[in-house]
C-alpha atoms as a PDB file:
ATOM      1  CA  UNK A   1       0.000   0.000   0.000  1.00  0.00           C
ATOM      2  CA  UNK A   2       2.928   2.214   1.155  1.00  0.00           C
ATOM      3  CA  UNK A   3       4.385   1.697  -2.380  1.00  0.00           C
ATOM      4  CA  UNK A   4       1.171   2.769  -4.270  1.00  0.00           C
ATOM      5  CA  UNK A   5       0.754   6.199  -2.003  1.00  0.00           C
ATOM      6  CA  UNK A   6       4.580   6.747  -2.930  1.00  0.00           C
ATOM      7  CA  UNK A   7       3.417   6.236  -6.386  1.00  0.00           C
ATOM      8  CA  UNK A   8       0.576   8.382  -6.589  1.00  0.00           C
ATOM      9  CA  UNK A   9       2.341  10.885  -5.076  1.00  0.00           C
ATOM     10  CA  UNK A  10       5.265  11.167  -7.862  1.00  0.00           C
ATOM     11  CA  UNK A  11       2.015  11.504 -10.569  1.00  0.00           C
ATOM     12  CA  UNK A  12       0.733  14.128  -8.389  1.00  0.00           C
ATOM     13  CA  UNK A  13       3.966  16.154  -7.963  1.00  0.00           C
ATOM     14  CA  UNK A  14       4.758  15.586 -11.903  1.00  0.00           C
ATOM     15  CA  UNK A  15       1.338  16.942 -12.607  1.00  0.00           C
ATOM     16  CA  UNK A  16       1.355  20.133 -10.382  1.00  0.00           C
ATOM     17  CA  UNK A  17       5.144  20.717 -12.362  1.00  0.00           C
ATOM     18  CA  UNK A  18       3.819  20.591 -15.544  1.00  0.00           C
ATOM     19  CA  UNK A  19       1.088  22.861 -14.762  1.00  0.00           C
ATOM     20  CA  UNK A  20       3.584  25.047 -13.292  1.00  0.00           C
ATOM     21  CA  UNK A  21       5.758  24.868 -15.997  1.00  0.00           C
ATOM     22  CA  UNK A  22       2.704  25.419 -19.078  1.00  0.00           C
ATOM     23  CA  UNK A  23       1.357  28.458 -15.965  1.00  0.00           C
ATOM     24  CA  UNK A  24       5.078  30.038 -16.727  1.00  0.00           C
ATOM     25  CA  UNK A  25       5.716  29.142 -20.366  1.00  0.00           C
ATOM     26  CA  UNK A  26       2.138  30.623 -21.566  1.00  0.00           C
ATOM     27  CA  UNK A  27       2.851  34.012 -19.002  1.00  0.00           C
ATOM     28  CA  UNK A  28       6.650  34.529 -20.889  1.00  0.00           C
ATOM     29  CA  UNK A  29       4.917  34.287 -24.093  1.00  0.00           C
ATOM     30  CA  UNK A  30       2.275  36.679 -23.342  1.00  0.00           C
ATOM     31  CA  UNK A  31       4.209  39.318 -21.415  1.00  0.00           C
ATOM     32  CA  UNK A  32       7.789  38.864 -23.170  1.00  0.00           C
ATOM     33  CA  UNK A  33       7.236  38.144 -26.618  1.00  0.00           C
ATOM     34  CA  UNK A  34      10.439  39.213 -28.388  1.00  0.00           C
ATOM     35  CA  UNK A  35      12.626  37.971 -25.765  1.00  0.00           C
ATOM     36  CA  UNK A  36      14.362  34.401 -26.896  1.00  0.00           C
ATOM     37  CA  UNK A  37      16.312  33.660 -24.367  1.00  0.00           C
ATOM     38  CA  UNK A  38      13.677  33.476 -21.748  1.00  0.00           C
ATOM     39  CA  UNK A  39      11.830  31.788 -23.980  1.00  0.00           C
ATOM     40  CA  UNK A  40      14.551  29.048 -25.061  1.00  0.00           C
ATOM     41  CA  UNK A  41      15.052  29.015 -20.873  1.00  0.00           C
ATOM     42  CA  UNK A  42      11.370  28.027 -20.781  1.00  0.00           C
ATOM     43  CA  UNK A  43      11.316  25.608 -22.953  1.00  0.00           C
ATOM     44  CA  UNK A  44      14.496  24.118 -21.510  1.00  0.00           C
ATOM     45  CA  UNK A  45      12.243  23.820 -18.352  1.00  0.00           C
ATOM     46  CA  UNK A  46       9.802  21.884 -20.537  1.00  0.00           C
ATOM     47  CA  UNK A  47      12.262  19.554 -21.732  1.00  0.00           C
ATOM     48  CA  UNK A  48      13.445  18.698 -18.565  1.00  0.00           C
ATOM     49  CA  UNK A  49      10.053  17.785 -17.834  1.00  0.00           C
ATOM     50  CA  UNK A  50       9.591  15.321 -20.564  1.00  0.00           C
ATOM     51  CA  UNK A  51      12.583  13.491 -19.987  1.00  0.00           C
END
């Protein structure tokens, strides 16, 4: 049972990240448009997320 909780939990923090992460990626596009390097550091982030 312990093993399943631990589970659950890793899909729950994963899932709160990548909301985090789209939250951040869809606010840099919005607000800083013309600015690549945030935006390649963003989607670094999302990378890192896929992996």
């Amino acid at each position: 049972m312990e093993e399943y909780e631990d589970k659950l939990h890793l899909l729950k923090n994963y899932t709160l990240r990548n909301q985090q992460t789209d939250a951040i990626q869809a606010y840099v596009q919005a607000k800083y448009p013309a600015d690549e390097q945030l935006q390649q550091l963003v989607a670094g982030l999302e990378n890192l997320e896929e992996e």
